[in-house]
C-alpha atoms as a PDB file:
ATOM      1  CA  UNK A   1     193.575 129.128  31.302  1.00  0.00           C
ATOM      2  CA  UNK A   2     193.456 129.687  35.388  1.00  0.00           C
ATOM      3  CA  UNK A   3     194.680 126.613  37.589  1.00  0.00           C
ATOM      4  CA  UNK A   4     192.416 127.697  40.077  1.00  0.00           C
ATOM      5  CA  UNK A   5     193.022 124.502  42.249  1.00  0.00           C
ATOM      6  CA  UNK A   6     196.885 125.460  42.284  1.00  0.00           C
ATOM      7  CA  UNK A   7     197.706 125.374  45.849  1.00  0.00           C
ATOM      8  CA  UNK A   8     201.000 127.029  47.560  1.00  0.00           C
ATOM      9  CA  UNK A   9     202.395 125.666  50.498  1.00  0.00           C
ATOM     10  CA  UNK A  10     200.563 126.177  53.873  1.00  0.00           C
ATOM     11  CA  UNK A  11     203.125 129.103  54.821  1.00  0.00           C
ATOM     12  CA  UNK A  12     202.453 130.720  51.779  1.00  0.00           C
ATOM     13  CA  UNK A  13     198.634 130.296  51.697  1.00  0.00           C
ATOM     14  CA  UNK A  14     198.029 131.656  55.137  1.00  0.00           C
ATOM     15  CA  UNK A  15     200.297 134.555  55.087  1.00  0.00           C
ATOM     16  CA  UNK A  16     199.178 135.821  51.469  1.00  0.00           C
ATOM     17  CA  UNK A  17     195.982 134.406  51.825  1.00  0.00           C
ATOM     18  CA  UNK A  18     194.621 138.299  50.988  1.00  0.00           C
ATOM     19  CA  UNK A  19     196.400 138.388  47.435  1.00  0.00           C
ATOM     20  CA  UNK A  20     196.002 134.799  46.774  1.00  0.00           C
ATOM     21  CA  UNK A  21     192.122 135.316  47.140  1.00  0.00           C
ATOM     22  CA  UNK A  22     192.237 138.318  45.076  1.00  0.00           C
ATOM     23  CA  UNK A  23     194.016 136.476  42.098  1.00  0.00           C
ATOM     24  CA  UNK A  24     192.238 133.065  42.122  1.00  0.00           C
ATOM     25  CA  UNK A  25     189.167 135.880  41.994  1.00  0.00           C
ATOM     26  CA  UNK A  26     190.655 137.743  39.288  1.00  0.00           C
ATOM     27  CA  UNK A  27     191.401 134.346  37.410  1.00  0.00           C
ATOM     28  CA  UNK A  28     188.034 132.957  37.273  1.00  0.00           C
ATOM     29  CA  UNK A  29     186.846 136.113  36.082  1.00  0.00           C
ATOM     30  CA  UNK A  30     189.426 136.769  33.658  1.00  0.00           C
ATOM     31  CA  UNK A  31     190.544 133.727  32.370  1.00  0.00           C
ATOM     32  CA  UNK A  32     193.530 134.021  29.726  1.00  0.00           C
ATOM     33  CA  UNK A  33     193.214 131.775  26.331  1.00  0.00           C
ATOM     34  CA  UNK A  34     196.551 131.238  23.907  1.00  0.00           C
ATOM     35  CA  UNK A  35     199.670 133.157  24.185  1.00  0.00           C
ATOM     36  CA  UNK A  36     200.409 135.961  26.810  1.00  0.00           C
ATOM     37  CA  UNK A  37     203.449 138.573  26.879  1.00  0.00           C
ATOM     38  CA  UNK A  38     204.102 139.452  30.522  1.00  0.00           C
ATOM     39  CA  UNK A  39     205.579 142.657  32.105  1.00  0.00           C
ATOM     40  CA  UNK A  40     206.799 142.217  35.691  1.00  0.00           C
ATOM     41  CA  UNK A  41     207.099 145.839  37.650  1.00  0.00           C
ATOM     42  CA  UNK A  42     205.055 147.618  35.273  1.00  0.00           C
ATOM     43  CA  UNK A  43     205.141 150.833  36.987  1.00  0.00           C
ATOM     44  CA  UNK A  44     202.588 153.793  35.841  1.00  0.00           C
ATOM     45  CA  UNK A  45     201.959 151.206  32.620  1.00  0.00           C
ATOM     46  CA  UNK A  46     203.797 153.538  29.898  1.00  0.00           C
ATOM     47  CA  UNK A  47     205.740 150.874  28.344  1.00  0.00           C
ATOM     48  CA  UNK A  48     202.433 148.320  28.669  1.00  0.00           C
ATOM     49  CA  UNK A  49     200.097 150.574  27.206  1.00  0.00           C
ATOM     50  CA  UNK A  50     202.412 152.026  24.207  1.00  0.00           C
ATOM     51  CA  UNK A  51     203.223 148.045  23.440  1.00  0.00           C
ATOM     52  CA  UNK A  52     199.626 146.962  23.570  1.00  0.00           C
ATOM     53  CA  UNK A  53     198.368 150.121  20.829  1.00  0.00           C
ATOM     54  CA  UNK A  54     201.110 148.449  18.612  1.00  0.00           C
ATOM     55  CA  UNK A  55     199.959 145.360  18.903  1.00  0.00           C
ATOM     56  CA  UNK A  56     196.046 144.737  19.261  1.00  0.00           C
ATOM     57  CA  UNK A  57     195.993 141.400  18.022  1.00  0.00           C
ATOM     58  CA  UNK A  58     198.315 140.095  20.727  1.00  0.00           C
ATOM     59  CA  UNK A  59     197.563 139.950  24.843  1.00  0.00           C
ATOM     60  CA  UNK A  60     199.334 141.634  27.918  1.00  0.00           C
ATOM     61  CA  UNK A  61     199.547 141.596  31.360  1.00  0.00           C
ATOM     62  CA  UNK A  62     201.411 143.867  33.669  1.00  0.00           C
ATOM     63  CA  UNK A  63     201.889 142.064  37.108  1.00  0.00           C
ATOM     64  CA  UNK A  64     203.248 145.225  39.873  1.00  0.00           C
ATOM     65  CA  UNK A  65     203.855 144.651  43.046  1.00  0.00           C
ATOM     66  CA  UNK A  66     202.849 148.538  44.115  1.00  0.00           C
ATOM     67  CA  UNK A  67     198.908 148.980  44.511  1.00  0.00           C
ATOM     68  CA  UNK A  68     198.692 152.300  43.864  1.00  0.00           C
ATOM     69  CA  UNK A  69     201.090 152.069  40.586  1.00  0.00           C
ATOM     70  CA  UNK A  70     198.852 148.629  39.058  1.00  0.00           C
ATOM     71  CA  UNK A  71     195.684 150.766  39.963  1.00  0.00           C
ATOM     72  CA  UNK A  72     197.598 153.748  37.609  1.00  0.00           C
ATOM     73  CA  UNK A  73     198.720 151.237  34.744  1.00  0.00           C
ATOM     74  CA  UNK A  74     194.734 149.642  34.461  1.00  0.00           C
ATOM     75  CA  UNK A  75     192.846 152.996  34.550  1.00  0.00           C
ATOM     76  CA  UNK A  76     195.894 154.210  31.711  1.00  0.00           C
ATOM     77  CA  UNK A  77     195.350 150.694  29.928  1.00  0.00           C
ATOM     78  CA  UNK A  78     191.246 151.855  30.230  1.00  0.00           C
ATOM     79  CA  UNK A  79     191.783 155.514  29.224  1.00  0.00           C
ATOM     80  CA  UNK A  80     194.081 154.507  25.759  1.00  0.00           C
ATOM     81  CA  UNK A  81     191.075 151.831  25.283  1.00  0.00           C
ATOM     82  CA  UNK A  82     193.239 148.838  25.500  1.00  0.00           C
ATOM     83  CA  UNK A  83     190.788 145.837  25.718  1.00  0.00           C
ATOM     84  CA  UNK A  84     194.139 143.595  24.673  1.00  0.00           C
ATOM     85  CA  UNK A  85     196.129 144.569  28.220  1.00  0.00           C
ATOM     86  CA  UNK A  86     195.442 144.776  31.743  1.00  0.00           C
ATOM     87  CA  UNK A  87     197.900 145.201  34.998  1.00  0.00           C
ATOM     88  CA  UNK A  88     197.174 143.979  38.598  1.00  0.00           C
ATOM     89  CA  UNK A  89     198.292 143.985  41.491  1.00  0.00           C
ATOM     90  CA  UNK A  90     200.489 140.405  42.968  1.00  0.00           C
ATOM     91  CA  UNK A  91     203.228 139.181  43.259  1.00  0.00           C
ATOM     92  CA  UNK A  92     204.638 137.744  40.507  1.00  0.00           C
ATOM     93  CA  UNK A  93     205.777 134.433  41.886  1.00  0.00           C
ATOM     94  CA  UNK A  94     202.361 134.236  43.397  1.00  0.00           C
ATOM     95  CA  UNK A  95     200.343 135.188  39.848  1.00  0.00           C
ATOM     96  CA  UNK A  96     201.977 133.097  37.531  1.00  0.00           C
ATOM     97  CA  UNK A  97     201.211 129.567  38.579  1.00  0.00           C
ATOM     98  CA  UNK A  98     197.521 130.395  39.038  1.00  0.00           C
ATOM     99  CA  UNK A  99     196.754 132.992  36.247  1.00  0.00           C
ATOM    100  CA  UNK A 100     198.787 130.197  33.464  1.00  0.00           C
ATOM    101  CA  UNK A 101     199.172 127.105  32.118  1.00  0.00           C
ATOM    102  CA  UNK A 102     202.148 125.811  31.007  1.00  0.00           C
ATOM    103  CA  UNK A 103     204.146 126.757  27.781  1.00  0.00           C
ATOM    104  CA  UNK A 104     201.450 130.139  27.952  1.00  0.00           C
ATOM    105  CA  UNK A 105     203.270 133.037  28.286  1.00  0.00           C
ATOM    106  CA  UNK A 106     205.554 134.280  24.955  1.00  0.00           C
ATOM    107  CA  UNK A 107     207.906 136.766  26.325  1.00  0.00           C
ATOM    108  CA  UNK A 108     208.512 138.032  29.582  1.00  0.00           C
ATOM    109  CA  UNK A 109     209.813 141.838  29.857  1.00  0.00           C
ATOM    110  CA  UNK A 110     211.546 142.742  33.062  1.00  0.00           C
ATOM    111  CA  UNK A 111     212.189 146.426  32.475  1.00  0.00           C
ATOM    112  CA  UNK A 112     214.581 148.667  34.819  1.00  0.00           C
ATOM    113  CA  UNK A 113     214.352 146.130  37.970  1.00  0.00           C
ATOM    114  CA  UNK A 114     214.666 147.543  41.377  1.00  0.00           C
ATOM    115  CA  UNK A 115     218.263 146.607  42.296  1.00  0.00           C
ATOM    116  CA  UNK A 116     218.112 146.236  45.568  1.00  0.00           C
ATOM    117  CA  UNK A 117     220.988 147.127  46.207  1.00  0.00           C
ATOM    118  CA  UNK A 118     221.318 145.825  50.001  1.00  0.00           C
ATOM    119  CA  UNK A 119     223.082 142.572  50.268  1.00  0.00           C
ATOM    120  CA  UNK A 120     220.445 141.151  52.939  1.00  0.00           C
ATOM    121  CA  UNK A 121     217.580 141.891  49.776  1.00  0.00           C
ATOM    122  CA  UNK A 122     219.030 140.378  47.125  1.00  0.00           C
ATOM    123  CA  UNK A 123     217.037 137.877  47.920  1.00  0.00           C
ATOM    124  CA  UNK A 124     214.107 140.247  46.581  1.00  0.00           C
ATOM    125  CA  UNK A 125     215.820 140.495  43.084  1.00  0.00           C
ATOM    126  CA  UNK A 126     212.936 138.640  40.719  1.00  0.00           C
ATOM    127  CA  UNK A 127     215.974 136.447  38.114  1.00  0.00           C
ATOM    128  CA  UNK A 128     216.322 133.734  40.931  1.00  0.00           C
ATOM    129  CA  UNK A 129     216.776 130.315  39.844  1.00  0.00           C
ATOM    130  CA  UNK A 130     213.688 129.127  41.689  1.00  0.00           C
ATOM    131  CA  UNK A 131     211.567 132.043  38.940  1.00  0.00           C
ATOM    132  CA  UNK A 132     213.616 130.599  36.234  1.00  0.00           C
ATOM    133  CA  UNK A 133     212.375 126.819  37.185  1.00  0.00           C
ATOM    134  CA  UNK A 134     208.890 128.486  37.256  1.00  0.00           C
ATOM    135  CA  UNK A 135     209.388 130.458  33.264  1.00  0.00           C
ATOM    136  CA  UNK A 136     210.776 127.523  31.888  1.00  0.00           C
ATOM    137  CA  UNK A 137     207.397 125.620  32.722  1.00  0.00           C
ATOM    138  CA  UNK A 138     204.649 128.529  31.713  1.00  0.00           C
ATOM    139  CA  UNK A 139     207.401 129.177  28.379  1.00  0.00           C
ATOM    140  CA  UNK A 140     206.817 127.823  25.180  1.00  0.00           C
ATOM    141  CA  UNK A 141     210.512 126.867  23.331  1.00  0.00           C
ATOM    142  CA  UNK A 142     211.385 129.735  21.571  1.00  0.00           C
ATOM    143  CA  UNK A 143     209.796 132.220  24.011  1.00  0.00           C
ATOM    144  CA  UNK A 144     211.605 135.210  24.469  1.00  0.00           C
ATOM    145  CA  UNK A 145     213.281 137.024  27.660  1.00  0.00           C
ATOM    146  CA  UNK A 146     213.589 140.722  27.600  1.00  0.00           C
ATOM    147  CA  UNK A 147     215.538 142.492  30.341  1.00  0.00           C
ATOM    148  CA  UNK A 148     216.950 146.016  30.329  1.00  0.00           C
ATOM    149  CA  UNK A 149     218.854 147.416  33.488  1.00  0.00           C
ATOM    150  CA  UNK A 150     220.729 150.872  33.966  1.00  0.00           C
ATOM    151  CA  UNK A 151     222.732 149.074  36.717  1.00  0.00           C
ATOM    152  CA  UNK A 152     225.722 147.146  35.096  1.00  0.00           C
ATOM    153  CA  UNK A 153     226.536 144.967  37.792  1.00  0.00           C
ATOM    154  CA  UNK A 154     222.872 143.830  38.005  1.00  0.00           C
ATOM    155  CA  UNK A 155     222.780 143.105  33.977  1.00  0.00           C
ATOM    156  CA  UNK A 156     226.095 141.235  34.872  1.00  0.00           C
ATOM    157  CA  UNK A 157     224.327 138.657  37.616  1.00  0.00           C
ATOM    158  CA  UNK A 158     220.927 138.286  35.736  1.00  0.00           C
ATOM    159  CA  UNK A 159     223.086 137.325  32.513  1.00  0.00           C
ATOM    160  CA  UNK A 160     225.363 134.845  34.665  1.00  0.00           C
ATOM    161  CA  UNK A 161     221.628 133.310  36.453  1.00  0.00           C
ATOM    162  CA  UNK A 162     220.190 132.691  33.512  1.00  0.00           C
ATOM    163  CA  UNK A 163     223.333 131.030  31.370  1.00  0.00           C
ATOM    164  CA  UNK A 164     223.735 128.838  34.637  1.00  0.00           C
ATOM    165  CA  UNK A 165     219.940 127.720  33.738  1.00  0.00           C
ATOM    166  CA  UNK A 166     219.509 124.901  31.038  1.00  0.00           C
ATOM    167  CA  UNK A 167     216.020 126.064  29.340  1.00  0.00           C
ATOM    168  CA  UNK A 168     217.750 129.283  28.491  1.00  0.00           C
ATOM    169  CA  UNK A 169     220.330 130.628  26.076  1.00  0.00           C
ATOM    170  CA  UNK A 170     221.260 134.421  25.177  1.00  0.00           C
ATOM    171  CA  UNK A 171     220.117 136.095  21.941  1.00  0.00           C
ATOM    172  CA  UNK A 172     222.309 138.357  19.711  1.00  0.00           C
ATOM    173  CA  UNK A 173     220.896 141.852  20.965  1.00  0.00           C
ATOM    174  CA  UNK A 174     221.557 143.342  17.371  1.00  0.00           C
ATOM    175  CA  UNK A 175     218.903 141.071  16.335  1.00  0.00           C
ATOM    176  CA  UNK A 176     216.054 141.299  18.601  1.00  0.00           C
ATOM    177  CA  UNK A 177     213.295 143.154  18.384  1.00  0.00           C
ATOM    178  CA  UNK A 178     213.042 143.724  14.787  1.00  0.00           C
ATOM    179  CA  UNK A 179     211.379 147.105  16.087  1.00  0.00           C
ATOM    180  CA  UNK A 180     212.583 149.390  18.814  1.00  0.00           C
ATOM    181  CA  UNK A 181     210.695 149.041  22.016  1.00  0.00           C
ATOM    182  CA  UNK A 182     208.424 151.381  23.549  1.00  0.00           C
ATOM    183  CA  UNK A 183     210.818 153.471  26.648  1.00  0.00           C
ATOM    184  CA  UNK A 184     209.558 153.093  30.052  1.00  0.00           C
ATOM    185  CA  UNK A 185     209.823 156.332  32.399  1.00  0.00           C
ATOM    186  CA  UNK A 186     213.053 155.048  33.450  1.00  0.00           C
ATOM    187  CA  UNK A 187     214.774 154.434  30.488  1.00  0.00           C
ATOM    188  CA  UNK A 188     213.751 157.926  28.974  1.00  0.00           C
ATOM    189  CA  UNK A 189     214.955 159.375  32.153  1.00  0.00           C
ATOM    190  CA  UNK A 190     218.384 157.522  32.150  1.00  0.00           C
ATOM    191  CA  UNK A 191     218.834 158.557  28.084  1.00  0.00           C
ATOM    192  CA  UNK A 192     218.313 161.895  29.013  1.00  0.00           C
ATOM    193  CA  UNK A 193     220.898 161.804  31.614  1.00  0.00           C
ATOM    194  CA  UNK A 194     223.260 160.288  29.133  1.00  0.00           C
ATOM    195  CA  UNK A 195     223.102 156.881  30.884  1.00  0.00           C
ATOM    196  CA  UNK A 196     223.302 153.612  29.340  1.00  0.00           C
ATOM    197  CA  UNK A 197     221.420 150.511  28.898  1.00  0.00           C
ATOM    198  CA  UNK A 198     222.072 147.127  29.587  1.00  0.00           C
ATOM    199  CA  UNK A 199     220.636 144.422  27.762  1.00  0.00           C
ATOM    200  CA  UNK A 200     220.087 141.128  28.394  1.00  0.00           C
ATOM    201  CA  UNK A 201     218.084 139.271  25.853  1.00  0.00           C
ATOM    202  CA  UNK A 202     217.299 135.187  26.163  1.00  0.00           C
ATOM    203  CA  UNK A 203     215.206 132.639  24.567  1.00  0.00           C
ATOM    204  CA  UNK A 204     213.554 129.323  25.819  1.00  0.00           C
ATOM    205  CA  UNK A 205     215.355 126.404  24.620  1.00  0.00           C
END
């Protein structure tokens, strides 16, 4: 369910006021009841939608930062008649504490991350401890973390963030999923080009 009275601090509420209207308007009108599987950056939706027709009895979101790219994952979600999924527009670290409650969302999926590779923006890169602090509350134990990177150093720092972090401890790869995940655009690109993944799989503890 929405925490609609969930308040950010007065920096944050005046200068994202415009997307913090938008989702407390989107919550109240689409209020989320049991378990939710989250993709953050989900891009043109390929991976969303493909996961959703797989699995109608279970819900998605797709939280992406780009406008134009959530507007192309709903209307795909809408086209492929997925009344189980949607994708918006926000922020994640904005969305989360007022589209959840706690221990609500099942898995997270954090596909191909932009890398930012600038020093001065790493600051941008989503695994921070501060989001970690903020899954651990909306995560069930036993929730699951799925991250795939074509960047090794990246995989390498997410990995090393997350171990650091108490609620969370890696999962054997060779066991999880028990069925292959959809491909986003990027990862079908990178297999092409003979590029490999890197995987970094977690649970809540």
């Amino acid at each position: 369910m929405a925490n609609l009275d969930f308040r950010f601090d007065d920096y944050t509420e005046k200068f994202s006021s415009k997307m913090l209207a938008e989702l407390r308007s989107y919550a109240l009108e689409h209020p989320f009841e049991g378990p939710v599987s989250i993709e953050i950056g989900a891009n043109r939706g390929k991976f969303l939608t493909e996961l959703a027709e797989r699995h109608p009895e279970k819900t998605y979101l797709g939280i992406e930062i780009r406008r134009s790219f959530a507007g192309i994952s709903h209307r795909r979600l809408k086209r492929h008649g997925c009344s189980n999924a949607d994708c918006i527009h926000a922020d994640a670290n904005l969305a989360i504490p007022i589209l959840f409650d706690d221990g609500q969302i099942d898995e997270f999926f954090l596909l191909y991350p932009d890398p930012w590779w600038k020093s001065r923006h790493h600051k941008r890169r989503i695994i921070q401890e501060s989001f970690l602090d903020l899954m651990e509350r909306k995560m069930p134990k036993g929730g699951k973390v799925w991250i795939r990177t074509d960047v090794g150093p990246l995989a390498d720092e997410m990995r090393d963030t997350l171990i650091l972090h108490d609620a969370f401890e890696p999962i054997d790869v060779s066991d999880y999923p028990q069925e292959p995940l959809p491909w986003t655009n990027r990862e079908q690109h990178c297999f092409e080009a003979g590029i490999p993944a890197h995987l970094v799989y977690f649970e809540r503890v």
